[in-house]
Protein backbone atom coordinates (compact mmCIF):
# COMPACT_ATOMS: atom_id res chain seq x y z
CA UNK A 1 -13.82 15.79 -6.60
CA UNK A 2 -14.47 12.08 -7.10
CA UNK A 3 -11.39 10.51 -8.68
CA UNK A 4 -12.59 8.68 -11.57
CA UNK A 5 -14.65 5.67 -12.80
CA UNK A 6 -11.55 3.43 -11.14
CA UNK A 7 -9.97 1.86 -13.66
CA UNK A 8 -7.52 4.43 -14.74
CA UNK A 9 -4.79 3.96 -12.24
CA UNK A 10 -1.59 2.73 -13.79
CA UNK A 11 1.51 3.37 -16.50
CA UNK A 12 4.17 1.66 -17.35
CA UNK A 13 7.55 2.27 -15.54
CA UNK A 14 10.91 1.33 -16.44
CA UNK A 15 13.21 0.10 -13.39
CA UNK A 16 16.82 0.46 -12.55
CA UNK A 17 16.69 -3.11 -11.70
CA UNK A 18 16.51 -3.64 -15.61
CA UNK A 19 13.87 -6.74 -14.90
CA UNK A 20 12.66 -7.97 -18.39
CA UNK A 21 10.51 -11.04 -19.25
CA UNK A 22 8.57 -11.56 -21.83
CA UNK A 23 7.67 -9.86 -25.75
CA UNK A 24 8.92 -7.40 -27.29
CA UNK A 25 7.64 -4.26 -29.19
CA UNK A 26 4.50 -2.33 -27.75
CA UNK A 27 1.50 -0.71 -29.29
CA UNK A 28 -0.22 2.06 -27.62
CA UNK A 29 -2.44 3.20 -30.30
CA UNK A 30 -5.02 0.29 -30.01
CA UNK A 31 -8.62 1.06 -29.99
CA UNK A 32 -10.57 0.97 -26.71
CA UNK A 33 -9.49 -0.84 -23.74
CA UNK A 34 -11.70 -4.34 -22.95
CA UNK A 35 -10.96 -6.24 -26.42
CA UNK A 36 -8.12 -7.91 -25.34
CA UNK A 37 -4.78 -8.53 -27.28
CA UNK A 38 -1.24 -8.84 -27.52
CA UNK A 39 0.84 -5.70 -25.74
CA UNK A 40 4.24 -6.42 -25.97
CA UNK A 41 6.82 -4.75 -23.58
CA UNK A 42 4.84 -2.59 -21.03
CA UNK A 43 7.35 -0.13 -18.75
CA UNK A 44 6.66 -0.13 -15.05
CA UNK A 45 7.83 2.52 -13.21
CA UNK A 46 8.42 1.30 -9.39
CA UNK A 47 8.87 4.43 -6.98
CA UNK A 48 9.71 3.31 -3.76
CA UNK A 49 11.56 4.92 -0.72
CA UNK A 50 14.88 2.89 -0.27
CA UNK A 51 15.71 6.02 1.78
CA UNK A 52 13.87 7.73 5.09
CA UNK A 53 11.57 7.18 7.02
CA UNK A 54 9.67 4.07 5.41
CA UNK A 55 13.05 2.59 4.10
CA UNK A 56 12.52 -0.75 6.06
CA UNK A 57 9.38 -1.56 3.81
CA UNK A 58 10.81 -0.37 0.27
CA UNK A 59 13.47 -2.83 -0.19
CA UNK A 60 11.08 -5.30 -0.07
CA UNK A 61 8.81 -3.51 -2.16
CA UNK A 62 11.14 -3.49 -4.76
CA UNK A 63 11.66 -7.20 -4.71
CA UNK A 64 8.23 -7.51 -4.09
CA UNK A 65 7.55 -5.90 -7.90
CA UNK A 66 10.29 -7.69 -9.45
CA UNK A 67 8.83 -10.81 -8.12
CA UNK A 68 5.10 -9.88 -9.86
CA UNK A 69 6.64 -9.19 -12.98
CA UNK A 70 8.57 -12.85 -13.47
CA UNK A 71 5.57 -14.43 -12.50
CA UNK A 72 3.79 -12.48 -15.21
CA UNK A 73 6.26 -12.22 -17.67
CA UNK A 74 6.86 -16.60 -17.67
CA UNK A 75 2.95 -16.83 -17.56
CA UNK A 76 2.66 -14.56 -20.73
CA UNK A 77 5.70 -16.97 -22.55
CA UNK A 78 3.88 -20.24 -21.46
CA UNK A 79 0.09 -18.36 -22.62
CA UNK A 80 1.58 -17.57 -26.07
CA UNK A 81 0.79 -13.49 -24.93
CA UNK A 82 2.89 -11.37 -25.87
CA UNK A 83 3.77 -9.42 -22.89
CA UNK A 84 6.89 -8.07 -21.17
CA UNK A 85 6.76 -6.22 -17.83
CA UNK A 86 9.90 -4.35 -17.52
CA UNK A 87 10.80 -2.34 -14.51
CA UNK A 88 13.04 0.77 -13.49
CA UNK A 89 13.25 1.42 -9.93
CA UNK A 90 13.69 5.02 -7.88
CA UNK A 91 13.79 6.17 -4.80
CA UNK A 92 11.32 8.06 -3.11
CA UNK A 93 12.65 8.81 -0.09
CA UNK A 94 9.40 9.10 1.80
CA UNK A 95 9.77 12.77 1.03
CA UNK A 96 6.98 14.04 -1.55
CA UNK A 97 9.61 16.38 -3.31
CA UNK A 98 11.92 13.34 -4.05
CA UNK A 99 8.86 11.45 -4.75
CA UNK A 100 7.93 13.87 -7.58
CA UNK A 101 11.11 14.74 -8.89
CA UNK A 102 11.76 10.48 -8.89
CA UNK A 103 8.29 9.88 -10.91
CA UNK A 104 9.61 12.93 -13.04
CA UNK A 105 12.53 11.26 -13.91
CA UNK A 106 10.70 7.88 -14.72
CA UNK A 107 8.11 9.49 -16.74
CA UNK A 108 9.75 11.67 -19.05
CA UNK A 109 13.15 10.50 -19.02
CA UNK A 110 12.39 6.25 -18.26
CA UNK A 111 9.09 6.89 -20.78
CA UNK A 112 7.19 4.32 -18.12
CA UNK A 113 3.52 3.67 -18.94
CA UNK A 114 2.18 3.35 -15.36
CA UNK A 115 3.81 3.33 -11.89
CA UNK A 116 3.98 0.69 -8.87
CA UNK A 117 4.48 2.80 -6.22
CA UNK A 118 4.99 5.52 -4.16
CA UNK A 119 3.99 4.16 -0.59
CA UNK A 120 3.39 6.43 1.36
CA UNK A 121 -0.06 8.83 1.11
CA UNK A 122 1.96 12.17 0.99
CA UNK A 123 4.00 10.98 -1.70
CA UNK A 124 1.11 9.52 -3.87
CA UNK A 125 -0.67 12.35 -3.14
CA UNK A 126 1.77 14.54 -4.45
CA UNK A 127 3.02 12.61 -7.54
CA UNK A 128 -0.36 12.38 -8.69
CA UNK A 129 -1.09 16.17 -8.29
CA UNK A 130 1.97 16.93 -9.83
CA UNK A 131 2.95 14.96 -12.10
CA UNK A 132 1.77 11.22 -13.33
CA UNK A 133 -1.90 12.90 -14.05
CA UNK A 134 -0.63 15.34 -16.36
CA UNK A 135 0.87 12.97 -17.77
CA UNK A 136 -1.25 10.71 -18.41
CA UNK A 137 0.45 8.04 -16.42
CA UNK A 138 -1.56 5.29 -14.25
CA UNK A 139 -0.65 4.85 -10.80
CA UNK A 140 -1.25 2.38 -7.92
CA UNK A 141 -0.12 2.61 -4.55
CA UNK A 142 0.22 -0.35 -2.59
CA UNK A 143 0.35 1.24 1.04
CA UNK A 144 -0.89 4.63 0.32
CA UNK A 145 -4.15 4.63 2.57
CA UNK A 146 -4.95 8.43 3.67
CA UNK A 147 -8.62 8.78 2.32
CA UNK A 148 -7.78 11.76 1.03
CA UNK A 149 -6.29 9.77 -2.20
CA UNK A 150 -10.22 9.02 -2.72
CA UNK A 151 -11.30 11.92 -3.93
CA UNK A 152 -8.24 13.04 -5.99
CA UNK A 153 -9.44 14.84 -9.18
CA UNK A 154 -7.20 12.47 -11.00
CA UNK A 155 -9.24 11.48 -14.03
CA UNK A 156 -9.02 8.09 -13.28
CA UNK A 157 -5.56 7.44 -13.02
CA UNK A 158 -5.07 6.12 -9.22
CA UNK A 159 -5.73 3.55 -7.23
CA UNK A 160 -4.90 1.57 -4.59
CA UNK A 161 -4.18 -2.45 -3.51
CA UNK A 162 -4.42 -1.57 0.08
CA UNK A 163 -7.69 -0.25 1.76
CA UNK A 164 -8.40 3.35 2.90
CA UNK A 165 -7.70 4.20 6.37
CA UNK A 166 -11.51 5.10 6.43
CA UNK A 167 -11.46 1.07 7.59
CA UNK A 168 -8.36 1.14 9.58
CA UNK A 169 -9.45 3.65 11.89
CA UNK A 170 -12.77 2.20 12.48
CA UNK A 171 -11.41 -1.15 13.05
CA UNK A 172 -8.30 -0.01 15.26
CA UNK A 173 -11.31 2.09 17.61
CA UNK A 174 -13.34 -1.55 18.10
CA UNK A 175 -10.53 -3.56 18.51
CA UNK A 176 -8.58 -0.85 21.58
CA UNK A 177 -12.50 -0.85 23.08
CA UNK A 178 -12.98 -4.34 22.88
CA UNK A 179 -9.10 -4.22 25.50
CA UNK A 180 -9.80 -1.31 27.52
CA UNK A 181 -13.55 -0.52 26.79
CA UNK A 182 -15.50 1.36 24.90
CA UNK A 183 -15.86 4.45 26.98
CA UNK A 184 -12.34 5.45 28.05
CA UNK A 185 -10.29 8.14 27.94
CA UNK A 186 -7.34 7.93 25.41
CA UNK A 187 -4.59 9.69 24.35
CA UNK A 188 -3.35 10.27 20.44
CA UNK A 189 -0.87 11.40 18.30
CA UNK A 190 0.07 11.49 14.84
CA UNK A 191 2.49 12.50 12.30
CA UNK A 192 1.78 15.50 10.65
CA UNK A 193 1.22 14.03 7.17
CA UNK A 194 -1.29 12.93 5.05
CA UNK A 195 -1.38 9.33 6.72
CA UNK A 196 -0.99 10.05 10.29
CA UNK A 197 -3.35 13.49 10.32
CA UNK A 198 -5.71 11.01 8.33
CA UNK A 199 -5.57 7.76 10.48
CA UNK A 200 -5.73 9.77 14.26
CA UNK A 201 -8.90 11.74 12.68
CA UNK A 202 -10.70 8.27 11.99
CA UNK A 203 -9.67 6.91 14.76
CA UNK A 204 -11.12 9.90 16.97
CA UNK A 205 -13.92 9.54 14.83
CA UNK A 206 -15.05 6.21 15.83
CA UNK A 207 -13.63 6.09 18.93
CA UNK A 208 -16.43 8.82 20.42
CA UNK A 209 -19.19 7.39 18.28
CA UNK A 210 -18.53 3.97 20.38
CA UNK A 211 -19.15 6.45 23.40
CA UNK A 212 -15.34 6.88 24.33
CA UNK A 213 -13.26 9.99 24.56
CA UNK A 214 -10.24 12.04 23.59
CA UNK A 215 -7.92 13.53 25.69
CA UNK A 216 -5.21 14.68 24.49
CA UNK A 217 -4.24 15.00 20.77
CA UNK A 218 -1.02 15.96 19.25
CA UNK A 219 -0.27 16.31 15.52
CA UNK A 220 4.00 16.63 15.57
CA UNK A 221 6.76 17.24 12.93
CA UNK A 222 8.53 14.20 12.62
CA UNK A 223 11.62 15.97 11.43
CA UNK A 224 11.95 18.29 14.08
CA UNK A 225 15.40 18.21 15.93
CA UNK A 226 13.97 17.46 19.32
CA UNK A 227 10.15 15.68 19.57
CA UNK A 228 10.51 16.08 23.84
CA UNK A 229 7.95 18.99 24.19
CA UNK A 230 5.40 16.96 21.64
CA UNK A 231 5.94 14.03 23.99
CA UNK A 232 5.26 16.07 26.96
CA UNK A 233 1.57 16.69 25.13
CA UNK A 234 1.14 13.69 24.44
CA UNK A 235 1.49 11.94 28.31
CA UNK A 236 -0.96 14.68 29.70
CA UNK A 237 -3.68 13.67 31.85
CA UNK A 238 -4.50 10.08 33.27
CA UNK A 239 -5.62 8.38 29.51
CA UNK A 240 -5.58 4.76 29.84
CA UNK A 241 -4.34 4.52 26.23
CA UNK A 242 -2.26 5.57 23.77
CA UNK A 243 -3.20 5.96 19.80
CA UNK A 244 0.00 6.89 17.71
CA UNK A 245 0.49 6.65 13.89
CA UNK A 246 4.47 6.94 13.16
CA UNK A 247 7.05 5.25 10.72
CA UNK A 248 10.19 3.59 11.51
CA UNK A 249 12.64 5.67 11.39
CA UNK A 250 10.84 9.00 13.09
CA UNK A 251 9.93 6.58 15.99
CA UNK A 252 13.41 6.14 16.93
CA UNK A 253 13.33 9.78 17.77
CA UNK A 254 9.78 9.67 19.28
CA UNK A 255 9.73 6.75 20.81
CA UNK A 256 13.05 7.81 23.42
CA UNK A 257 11.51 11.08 23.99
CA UNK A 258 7.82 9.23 25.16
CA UNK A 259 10.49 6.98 27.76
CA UNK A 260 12.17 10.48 28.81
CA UNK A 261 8.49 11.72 30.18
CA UNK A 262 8.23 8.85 32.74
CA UNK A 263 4.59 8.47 31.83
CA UNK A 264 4.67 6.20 29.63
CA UNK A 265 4.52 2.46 27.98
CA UNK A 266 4.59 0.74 24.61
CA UNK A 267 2.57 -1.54 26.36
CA UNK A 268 -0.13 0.83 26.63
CA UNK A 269 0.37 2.10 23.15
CA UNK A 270 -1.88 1.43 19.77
CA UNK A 271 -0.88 1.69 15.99
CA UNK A 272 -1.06 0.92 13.05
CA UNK A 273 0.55 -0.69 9.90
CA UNK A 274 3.17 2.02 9.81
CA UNK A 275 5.25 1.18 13.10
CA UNK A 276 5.04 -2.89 12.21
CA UNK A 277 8.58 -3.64 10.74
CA UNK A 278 10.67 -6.46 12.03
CA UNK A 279 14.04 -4.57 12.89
CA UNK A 280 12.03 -1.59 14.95
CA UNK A 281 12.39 -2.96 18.65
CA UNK A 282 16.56 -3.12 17.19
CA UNK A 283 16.47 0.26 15.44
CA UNK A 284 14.91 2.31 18.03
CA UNK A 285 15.28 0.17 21.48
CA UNK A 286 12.82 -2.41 23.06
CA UNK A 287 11.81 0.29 25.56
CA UNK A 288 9.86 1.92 22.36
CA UNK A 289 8.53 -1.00 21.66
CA UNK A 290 7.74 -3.56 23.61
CA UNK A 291 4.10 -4.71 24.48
CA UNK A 292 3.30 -2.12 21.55
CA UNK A 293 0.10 -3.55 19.58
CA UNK A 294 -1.57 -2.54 16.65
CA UNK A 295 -3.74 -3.20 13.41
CA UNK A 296 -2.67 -4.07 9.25
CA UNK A 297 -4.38 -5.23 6.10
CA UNK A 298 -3.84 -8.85 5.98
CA UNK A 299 -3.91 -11.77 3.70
CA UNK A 300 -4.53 -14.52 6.47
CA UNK A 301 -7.50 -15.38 4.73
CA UNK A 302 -6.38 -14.56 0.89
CA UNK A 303 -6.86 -17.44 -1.05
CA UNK A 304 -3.48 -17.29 -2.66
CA UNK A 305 -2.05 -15.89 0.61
CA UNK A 306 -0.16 -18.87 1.80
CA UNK A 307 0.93 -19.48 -1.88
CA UNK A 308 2.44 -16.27 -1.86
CA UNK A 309 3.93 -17.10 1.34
CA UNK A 310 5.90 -20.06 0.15
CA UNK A 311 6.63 -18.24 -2.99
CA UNK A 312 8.22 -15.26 -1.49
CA UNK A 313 10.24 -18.04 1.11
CA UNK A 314 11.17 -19.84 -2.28
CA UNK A 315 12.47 -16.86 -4.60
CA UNK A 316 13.47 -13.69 -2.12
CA UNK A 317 14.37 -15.64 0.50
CA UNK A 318 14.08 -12.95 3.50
CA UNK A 319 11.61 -11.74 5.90
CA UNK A 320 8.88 -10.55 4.66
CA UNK A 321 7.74 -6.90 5.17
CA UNK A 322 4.19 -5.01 4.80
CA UNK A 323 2.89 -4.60 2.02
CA UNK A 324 4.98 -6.44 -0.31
CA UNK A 325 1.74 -8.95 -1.22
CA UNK A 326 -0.02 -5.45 -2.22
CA UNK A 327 2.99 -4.24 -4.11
CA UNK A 328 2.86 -8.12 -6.23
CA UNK A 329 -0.65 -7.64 -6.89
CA UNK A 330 0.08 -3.68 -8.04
CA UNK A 331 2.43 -5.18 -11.02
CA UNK A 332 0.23 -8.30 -11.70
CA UNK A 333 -3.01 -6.12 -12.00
CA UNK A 334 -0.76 -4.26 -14.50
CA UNK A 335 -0.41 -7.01 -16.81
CA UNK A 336 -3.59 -8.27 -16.99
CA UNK A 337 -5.18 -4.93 -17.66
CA UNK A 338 -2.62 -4.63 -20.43
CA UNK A 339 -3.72 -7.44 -21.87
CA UNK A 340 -7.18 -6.40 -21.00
CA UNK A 341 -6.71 -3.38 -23.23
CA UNK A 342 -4.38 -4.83 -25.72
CA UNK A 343 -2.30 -1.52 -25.13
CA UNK A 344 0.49 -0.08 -23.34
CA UNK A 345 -1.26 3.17 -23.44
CA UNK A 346 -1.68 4.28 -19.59
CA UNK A 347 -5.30 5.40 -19.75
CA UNK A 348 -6.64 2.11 -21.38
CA UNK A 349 -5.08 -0.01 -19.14
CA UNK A 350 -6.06 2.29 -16.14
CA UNK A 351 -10.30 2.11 -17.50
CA UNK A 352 -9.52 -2.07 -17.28
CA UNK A 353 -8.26 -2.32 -13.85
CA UNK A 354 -11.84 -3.09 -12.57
CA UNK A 355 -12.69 -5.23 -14.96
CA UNK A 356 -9.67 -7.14 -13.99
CA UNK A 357 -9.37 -7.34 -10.41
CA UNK A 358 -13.47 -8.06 -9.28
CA UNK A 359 -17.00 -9.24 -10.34
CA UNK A 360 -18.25 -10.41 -12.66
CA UNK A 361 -15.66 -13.42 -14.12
CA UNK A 362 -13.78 -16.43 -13.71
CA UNK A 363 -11.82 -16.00 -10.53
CA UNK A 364 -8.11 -16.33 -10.66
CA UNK A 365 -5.21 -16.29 -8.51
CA UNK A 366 -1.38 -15.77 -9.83
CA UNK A 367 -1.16 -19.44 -9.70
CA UNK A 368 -3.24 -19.84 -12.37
CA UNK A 369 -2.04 -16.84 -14.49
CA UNK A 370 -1.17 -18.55 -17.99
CA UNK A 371 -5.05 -19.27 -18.04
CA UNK A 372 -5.66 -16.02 -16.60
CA UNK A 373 -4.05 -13.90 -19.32
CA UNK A 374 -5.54 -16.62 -22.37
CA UNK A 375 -9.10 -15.30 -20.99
CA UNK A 376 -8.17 -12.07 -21.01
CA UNK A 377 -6.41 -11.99 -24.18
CA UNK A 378 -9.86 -13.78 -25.39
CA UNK A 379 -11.95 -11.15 -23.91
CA UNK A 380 -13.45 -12.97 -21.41
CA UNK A 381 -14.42 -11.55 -17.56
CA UNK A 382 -12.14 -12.27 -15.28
CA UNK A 383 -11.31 -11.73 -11.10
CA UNK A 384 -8.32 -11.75 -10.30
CA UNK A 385 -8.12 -12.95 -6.56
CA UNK A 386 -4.52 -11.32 -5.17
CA UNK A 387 -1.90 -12.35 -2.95
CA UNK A 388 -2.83 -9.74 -0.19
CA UNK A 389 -6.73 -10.59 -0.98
CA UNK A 390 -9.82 -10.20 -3.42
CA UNK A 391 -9.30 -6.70 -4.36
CA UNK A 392 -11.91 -5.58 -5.97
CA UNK A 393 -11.92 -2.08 -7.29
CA UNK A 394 -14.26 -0.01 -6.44
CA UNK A 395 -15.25 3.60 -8.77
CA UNK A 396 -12.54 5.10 -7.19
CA UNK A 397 -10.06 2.47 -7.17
CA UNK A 398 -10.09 2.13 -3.64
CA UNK A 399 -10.80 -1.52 -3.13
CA UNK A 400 -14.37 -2.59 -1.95
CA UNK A 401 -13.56 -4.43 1.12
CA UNK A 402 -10.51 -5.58 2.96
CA UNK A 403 -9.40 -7.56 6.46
CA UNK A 404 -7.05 -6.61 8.91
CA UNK A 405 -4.71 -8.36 11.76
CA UNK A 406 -3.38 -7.86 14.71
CA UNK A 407 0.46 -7.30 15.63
CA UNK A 408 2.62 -6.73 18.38
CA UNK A 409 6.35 -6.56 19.57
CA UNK A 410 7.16 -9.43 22.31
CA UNK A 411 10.74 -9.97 23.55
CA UNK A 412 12.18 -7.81 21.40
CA UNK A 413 10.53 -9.27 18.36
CA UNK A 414 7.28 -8.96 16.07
CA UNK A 415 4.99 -11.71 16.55
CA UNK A 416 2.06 -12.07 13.93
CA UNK A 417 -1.36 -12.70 15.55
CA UNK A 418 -3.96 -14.81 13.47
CA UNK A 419 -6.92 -13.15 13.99
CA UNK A 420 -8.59 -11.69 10.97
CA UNK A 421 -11.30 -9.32 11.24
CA UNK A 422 -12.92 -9.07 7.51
CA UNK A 423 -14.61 -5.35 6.60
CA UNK A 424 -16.50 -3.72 4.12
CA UNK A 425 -16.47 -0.21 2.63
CA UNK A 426 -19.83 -0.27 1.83
């Protein structure tokens, strides 16, 4: 079923971290969302795996979310709004049991009123199903991307800063025939999850439209003790490439067992946005990794991306990881639609989120949030322009267009490329 007329996709959360900022009390009884109005302290529940196989990318995350909500929390005090974002963390543990039993925890024991977080599609999936719906709780995902999260029967309470794989796959099958052409013969594998079944099936999908072909196709267990027969499948034949959706951690298993065959070579290997993590050619060996290439959402051409940049550089002071510009805009979008609504009440700010984030309205960045946040609290259209790009909700919170980059691992190190290849859902 269709998931829901978009904006009902977040509630508050309340963080380990204890991260407070601005306001004080909260009133969730308001009338209709779309007014706009003082909310005062708004609970954000960020659920993000600091354990397993995606742990590389939820550290950052996390810091990533704190970082959104002192940016909104000092624009609310110098706006006169009152407004406090305050966060509790979990951990997911890119497992979709943990995931459930963490968003359990912040929901009826943390009392969040919408949810940053989980990242990865299996665990959204399953949170939603199981628990923040029911509940009434808002969610948005910053990395979950499997299309099936579209067409969750979720009432309107999920949605998305980072674009459906329904992109990613058709980009990723022009870019690999653009280097090897069109009509080759490749090779692919996936995890067996929600993202890598997903990503390899869109991928295969465009990739024979543009007249090429599959060969071999392997859907494997990434927990299984040994991955060497899977690898075996997956070096059959004479492809000329390799297509392989993994995380981090699971590749370190993989990726030895792929060297073991003899027929392989990162350098003939594609991916995506889950493999792209600066320690991987350390955690699982250069011979995994290097000449590896593959495809993200980026902000290259954001305008606030480079702002974000230097703000991250300023205040976190590490490397920067993916996703952490879609997790920022995840917690920012939260404030404004509070505002928005002049409610902490999860369903009211989740019917605001597209009012917030695209057409029609004054456009604004988080640079200009104070101003932002006076409109809103004013009742006048606004679109907010994020860190990791415009956004744009579409009526399933999925958002309406997106562009991707290119990657790959170089002498033992990511390098960045600086293409940008803009695409549309429509």
């Amino acid at each position: 079923m269709k998931r829901r007329r978009l904006a009902a996709a977040l509630a508050a959360v309340t963080v380990s971290t204890g991260l407070l900022v601005t306001g004080c009390g909260s009133d969730s009884s308001g009338d209709t969302g779309g007014s706009g109005g003082d909310v005062g302290t708004l609970k954000v529940g960020v659920l993000v795996p600091l354990t397993g196989d995606l742990s590389p990318f939820g550290g950052p995350n996390a810091k990533a979310a704190e970082l959104g909500a002192s940016q909104v929390n000092a624009a609310a005090t110098e706006a006169g709004v009152d407004l406090t974002l305050e966060l509790t963390t979990e951990d997911s543990k890119t497992d979709p049991q943990a995931a459930q039993e963490g968003a359990t925890k912040l929901v009826e024991s943390d009392g969040v009123n919408v949810m940053a977080g989980p990242m990865a599609s299996s665990e959204t999936i399953a949170v939603a199903e199981n628990v923040t719906v029911d509940a009434g709780v808002p969610v948005i995902t910053p990395s979950g991307t499997s299309p099936e999260i579209t067409a969750l029967d979720d009432n309107g309470l999920v949605a998305r800063t980072a674009p459906s794989d329904a992109l990613q796959g058709k980009v990723l099958a022009d870019v690999v025939g653009q280097r090897i052409g069109a009509d080759s013969v490749i090779n692919t594998a996936g995890r067996n999850d929600a993202y890598g079944n997903a990503l390899v099936e869109e991928f295969s999908k465009a990739w024979e439209a543009n007249g090429g072909t599959i060969g071999e196709s392997v859907s494997y267990n990434p927990e299984g003790s040994s991955l060497d027969s899977e690898a075996g499948q997956i070096v059959k034949g004479n492809p000329k490439a390799f297509m392989i959706i993994d995380f981090p951690d699971s590749w370190a298993k993989m990726g030895p067992a792929l060297v073991r065959t003899g027929k392989w070579s990162p350098a003939k290997t594609w991916t995506a946005d889950g493999l792209k993590s600066n320690d991987l050619p350390q955690t699982a060996g250069k011979k995994t990794t290097e000449g590896m290439q593959g495809t993200v959402p980026t902000s290259l051409d954001a305008p606030a991306g480079k702002a974000f940049d230097d703000l991250w550089n300023a205040e976190v002071g590490e490397a920067r990881q993916t996703y952490d510009a879609q997790m920022f805009d995840a917690v920012v979008l939260y404030g404004l639609a509070a505002v928005r609504a002049g409610s902490t009440d999860g369903a009211k700010i989740a019917a605001v989120l597209a009012e917030v984030s695209g057409a029609p309205g004054t456009k604004y960045t988080f640079e200009q949030l104070p101003d932002a946040l006076k409109a809103v609290k004013a009742g006048e259209d606004i679109d907010y322009e994020g860190a990791s790009g415009p956004i744009d909700l579409d009526q399933n919170g999925d958002p309406a267009a997106a562009s991707y980059g290119l990657w790959s691992y170089k002498n033992g190190a990511l390098v960045e490329g600086t293409e940008v290849i803009p695409v549309s859902a429509g």
